[in-house]
Protein backbone atom coordinates (compact mmCIF):
# COMPACT_ATOMS: atom_id res chain seq x y z
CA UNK A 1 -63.82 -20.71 10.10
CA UNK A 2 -62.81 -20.43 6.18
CA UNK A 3 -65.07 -22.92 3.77
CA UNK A 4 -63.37 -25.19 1.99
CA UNK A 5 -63.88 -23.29 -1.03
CA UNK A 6 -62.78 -20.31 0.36
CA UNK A 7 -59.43 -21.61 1.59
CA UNK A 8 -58.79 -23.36 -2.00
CA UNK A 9 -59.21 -19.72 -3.55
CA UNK A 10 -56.97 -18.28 -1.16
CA UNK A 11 -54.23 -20.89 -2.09
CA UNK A 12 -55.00 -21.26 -5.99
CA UNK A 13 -55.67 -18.19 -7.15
CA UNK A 14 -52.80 -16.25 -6.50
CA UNK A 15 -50.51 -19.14 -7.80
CA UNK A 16 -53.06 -19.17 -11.06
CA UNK A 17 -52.51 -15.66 -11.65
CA UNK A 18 -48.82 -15.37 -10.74
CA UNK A 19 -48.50 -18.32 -13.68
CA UNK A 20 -50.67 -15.56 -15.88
CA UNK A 21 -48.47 -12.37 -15.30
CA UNK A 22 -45.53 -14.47 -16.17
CA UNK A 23 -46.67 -15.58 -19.72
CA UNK A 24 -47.54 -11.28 -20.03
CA UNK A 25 -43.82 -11.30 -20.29
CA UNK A 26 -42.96 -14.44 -22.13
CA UNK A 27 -41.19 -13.76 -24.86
CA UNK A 28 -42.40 -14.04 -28.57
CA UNK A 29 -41.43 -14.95 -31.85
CA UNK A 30 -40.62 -12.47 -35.15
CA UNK A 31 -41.34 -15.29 -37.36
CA UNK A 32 -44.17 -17.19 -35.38
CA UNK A 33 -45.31 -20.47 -36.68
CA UNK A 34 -49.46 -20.96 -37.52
CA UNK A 35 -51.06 -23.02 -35.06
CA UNK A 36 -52.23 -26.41 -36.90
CA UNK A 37 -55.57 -26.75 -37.93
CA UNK A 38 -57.97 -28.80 -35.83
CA UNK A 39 -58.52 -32.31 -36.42
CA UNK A 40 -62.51 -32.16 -35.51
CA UNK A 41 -63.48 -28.17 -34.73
CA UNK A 42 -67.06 -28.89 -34.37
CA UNK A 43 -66.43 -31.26 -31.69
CA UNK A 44 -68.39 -29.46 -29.03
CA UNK A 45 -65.87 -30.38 -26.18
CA UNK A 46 -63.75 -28.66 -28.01
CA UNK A 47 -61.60 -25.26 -25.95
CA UNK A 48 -63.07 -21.86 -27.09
CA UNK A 49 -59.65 -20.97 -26.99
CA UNK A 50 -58.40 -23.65 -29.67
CA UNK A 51 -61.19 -21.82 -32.10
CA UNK A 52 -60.48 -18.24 -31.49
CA UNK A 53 -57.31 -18.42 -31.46
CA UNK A 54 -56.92 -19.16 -34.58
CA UNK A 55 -59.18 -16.63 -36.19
CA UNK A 56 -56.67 -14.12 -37.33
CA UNK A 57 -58.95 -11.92 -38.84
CA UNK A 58 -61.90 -10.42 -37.09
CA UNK A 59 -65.33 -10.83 -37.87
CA UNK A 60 -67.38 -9.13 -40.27
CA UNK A 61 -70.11 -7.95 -38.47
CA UNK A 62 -71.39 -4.69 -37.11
CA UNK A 63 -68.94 -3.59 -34.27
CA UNK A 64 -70.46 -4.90 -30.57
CA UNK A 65 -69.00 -6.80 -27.54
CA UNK A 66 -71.19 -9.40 -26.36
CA UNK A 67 -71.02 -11.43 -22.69
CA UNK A 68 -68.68 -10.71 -20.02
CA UNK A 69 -65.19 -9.69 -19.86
CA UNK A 70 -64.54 -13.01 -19.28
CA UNK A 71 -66.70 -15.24 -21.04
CA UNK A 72 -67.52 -13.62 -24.35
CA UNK A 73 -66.32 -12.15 -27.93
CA UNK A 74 -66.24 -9.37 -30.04
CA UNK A 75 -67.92 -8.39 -33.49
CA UNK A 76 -66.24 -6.45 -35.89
CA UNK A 77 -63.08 -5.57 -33.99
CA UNK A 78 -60.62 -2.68 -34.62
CA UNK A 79 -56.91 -3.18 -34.62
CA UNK A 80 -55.16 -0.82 -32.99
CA UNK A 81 -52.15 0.37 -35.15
CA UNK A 82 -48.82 -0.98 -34.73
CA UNK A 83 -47.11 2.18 -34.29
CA UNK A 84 -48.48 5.96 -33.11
CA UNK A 85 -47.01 8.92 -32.37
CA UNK A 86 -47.26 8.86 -28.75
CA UNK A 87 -47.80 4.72 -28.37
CA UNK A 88 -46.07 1.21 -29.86
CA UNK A 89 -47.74 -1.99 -29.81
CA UNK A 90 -45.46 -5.02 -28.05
CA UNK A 91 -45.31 -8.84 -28.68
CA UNK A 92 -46.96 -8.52 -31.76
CA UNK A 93 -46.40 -12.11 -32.70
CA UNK A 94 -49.71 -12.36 -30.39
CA UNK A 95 -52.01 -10.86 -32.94
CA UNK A 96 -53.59 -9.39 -29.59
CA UNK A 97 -53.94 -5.40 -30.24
CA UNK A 98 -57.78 -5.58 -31.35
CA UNK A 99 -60.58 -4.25 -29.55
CA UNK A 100 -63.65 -1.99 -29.54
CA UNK A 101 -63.47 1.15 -31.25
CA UNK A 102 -64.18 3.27 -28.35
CA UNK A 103 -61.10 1.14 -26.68
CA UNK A 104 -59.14 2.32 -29.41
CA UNK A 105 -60.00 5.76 -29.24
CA UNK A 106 -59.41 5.65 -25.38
CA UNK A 107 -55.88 4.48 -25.84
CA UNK A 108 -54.71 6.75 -28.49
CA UNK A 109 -56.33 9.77 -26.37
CA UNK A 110 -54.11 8.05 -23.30
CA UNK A 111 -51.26 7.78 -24.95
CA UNK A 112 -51.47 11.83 -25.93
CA UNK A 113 -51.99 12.01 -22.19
CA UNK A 114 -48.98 10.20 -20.61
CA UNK A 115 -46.95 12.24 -22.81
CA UNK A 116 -48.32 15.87 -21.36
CA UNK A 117 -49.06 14.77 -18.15
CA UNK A 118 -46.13 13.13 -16.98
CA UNK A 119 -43.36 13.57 -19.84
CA UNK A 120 -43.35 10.16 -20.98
CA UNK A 121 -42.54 9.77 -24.88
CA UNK A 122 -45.33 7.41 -24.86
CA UNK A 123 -47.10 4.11 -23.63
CA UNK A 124 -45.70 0.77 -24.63
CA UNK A 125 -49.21 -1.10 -25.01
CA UNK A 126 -49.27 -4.86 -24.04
CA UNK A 127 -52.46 -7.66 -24.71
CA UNK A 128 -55.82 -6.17 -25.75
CA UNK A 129 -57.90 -8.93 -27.61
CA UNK A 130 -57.88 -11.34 -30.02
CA UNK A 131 -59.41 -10.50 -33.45
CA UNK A 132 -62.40 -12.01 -32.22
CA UNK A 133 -62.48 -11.80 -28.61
CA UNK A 134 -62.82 -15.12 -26.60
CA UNK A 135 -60.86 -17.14 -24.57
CA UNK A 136 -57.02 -16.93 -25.27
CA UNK A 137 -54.84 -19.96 -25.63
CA UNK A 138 -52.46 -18.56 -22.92
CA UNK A 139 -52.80 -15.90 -20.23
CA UNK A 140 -55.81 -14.16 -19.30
CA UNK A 141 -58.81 -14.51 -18.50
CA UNK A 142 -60.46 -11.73 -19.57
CA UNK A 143 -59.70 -9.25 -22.62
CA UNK A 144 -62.31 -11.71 -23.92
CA UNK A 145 -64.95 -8.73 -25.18
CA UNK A 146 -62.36 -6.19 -26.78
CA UNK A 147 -62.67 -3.47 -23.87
CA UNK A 148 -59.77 -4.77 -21.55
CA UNK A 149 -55.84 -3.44 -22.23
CA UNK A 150 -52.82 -3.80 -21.06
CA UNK A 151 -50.47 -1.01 -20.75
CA UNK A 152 -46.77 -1.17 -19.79
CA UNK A 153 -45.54 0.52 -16.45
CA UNK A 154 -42.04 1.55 -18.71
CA UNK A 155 -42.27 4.71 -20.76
CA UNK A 156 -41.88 4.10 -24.49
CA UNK A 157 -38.45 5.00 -25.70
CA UNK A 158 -38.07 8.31 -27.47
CA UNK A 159 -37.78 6.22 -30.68
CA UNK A 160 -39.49 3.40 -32.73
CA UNK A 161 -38.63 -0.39 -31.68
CA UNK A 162 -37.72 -2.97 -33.77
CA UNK A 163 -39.98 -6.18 -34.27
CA UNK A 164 -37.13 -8.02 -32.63
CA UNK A 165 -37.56 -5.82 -29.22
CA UNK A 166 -41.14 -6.10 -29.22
CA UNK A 167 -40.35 -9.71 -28.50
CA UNK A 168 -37.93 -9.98 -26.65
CA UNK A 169 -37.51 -6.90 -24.07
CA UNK A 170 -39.55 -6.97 -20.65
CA UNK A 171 -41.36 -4.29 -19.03
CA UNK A 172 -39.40 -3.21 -15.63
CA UNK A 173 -40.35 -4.73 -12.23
CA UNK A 174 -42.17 -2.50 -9.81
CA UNK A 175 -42.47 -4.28 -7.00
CA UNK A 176 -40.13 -4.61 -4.06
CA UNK A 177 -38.93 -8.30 -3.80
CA UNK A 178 -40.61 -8.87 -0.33
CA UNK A 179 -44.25 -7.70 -2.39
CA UNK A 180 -44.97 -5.62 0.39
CA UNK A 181 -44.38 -2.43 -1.31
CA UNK A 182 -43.07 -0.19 -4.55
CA UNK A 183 -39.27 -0.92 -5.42
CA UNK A 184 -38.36 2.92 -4.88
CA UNK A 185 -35.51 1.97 -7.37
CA UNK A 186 -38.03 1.78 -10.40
CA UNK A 187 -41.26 3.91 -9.16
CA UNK A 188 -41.49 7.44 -9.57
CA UNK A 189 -44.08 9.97 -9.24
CA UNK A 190 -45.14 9.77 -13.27
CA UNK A 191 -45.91 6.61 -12.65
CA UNK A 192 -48.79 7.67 -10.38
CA UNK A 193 -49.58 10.28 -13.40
CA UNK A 194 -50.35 8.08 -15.49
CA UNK A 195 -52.27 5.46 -13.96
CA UNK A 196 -54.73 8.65 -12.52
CA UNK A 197 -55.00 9.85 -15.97
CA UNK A 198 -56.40 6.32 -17.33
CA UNK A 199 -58.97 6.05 -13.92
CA UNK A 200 -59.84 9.79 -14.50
CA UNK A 201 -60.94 8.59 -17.84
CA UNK A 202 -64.72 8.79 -17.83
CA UNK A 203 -65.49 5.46 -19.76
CA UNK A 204 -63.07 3.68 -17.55
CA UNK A 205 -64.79 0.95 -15.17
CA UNK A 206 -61.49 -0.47 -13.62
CA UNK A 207 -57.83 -0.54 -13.60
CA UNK A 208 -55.80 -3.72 -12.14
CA UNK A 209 -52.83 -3.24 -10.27
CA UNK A 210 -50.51 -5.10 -8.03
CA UNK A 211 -51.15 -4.58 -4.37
CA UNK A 212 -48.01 -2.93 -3.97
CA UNK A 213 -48.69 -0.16 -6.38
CA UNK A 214 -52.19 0.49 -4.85
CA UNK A 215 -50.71 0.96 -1.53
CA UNK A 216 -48.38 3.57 -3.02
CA UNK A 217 -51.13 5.63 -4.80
CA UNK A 218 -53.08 5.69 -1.86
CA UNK A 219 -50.06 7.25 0.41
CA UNK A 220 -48.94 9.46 -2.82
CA UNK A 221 -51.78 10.35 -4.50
CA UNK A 222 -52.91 14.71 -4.00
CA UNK A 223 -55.85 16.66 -4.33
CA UNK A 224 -59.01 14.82 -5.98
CA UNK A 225 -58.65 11.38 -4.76
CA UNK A 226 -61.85 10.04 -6.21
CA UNK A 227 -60.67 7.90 -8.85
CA UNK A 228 -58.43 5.77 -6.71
CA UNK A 229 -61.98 3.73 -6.35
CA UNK A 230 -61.32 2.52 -9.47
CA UNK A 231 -58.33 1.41 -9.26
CA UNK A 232 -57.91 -2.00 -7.80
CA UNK A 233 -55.68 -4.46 -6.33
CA UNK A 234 -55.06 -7.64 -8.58
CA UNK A 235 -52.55 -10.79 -8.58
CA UNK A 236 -50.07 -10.35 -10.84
CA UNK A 237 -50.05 -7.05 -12.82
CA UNK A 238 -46.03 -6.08 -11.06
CA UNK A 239 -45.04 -4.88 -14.58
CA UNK A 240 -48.06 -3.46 -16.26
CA UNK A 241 -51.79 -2.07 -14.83
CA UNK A 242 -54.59 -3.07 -16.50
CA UNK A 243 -57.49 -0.75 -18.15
CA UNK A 244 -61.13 -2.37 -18.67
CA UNK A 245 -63.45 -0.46 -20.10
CA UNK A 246 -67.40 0.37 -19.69
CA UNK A 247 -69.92 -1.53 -21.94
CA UNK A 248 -70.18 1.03 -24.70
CA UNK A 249 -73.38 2.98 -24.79
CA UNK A 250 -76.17 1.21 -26.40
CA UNK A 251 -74.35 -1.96 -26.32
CA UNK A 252 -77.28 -4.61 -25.25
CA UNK A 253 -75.37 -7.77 -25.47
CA UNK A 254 -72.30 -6.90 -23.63
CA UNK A 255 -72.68 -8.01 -19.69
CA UNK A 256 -72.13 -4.99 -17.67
CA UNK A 257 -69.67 -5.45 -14.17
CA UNK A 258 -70.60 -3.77 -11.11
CA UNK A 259 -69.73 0.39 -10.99
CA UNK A 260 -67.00 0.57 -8.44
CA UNK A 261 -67.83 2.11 -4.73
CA UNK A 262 -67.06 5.24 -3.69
CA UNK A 263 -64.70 4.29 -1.16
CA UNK A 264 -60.63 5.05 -2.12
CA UNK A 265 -60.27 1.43 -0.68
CA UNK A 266 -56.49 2.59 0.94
CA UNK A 267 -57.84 1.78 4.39
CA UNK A 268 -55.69 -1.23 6.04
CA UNK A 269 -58.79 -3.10 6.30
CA UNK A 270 -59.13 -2.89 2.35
CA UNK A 271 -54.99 -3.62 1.87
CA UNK A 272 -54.71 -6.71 5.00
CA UNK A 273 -56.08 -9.62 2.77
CA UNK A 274 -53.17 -8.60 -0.05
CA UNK A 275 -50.58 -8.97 2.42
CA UNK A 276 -51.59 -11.34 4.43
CA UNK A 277 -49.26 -14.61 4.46
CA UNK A 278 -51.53 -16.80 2.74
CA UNK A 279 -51.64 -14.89 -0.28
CA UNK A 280 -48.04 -13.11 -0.31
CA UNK A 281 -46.64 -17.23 0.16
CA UNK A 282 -49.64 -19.58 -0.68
CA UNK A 283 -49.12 -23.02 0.25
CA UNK A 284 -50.62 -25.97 -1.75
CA UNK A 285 -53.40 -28.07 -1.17
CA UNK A 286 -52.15 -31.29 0.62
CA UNK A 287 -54.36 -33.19 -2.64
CA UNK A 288 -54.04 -31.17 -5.85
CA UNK A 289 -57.48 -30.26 -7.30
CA UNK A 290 -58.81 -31.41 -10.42
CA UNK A 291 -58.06 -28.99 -13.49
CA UNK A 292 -61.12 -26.72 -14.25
CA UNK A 293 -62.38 -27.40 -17.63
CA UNK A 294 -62.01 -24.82 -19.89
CA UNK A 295 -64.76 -22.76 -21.73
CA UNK A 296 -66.49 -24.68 -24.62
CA UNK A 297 -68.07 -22.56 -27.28
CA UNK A 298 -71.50 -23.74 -25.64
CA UNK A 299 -70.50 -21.87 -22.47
CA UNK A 300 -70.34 -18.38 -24.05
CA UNK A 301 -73.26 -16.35 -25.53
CA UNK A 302 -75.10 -18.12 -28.46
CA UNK A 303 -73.75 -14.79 -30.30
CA UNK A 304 -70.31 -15.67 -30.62
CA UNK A 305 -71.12 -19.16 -32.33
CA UNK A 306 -72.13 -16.41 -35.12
CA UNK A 307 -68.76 -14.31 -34.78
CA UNK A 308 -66.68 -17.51 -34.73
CA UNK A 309 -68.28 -18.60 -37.94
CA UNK A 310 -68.80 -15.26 -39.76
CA UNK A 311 -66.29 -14.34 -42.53
């Protein structure tokens, strides 16, 4: 017999998620408007999220990520250029392409990558962090320590976008409508390149996909199959896979997550909860559950009251 708390997971997460690759794809604005500033910001009920996000700048500290992935920040932050020759930054109205150095590094050597390995001009690169880390206003819940990134599952086009498209185009579907498997229609075999490329990346801890894609690298995937451990099923995450990096080396204040197994996890015992019925069509709760408060400043590490406040 499912607990209670198990059952509302089942039915709430997926929905909460599904809500969170949407806004990946809302649209943005060229000419977005500052947030307004806070009537009382050292109220400590306040949302983490109303104070970091506005911080557009990061802060000026020595460069280390501090907490979790999901309850944390960043110190002195990198941004990662706008425009490369083998990458482009979207929705940049989101002020969201910051992140550890070593992140940085990892996606430019990525990006060099997709483009030998499977012909791609380059990566169309989606959320990273915000110029301090934290808790985001919209969307995730992680990319809160600057070593999470999203990367688009559409090749960048063989020439520079305009601000205009970097707002308003979305990143192709790959998922079959059902959600039980790869629409064959968008999917193709460098699609598989580059995803193993990112998980054979050394410093890489996970990467997020949709259930759907994970069942296709498992049945397509040749040769050294060790890094589909890595790679994970996730709600959401139809248009885009997600990379999350190690802690860096050395890095004592950033909250390590568990190594992955060994196991390729392609068995139908490791696929049968993602396409079971209760999470491919969740039903809600017959009472709707009280909204989970969201982080206050006093629920991350006592370090980021220092990179909130730092100039």
């Amino acid at each position: 017999m499912m607990r209670p708390r198990l059952i509302l997971a089942v039915v709430l997460f997926p929905a909460m998620l599904a809500v969170t690759a949407v806004q990946a794809q809302d649209k943005g604005s060229v000419n977005p408007k500052p947030l307004p500033p806070l009537a009382n910001p050292n109220d400590p009920n306040i949302a983490a999220k109303e104070l970091f996000g506005r911080k557009p700048k990061p802060a000026s500290l020595p460069v280390h990520s501090i907490g979790f992935y999901a309850k944390g920040c960043i110190a002195g932050a990198e941004a990662l250029p706008i425009n490369g020759k083998t990458w482009q930054v979207m929705r940049l109205s989101r002020n969201r392409n910051w992140g550890h150095p070593d992140l940085i590094a990892l996606l430019e050597r990525l990006s060099e990558k997709a483009h030998k390995v499977a012909g791609w001009p380059g990566l169309l690169v989606g959320d990273m962090s915000q110029p301090r880390g934290g808790p985001m206003l919209t969307g995730h819940a992680s990319h809160q320590i600057g070593l999470d990134a999203d990367i688009w599952l559409t090749p960048m086009p063989a020439r520079m976008l305009s601000r205009e498209e970097r707002e308003e185009i979305s990143a192709v579907m790959m998922v079959r409508p059902d959600r039980l498997d790869i629409d064959p229609k968008a999917w193709t075999p460098t699609h598989l390149s580059v995803i193993r490329a990112a998980a054979q990346e050394p410093q890489v801890e996970r990467i997020f996909v949709n259930a759907a894609i994970k069942k296709a690298l498992c049945r397509e995937a040749k040769g050294d199959r060790s890094w589909l451990s890595k790679v994970r099923p996730m709600y959401g995450h139809d248009y885009h896979f997600h990379i999350r990096m190690k802690c860096p080396a050395g890095s004592g204040t950033c909250t390590p997550q568990e190594p992955p197994s060994g196991s390729e996890g392609c068995s139908a015992g490791d696929l049968a909860y993602w396409f079971s019925d209760a999470v491919l069509h969740p039903k809600p709760p017959p009472t709707p559950p009280k909204p989970k408060p969201p982080l206050t400043l006093a629920n991350l590490p006592t370090e980021c009251r220092q990179v909130l406040l730092a100039p």
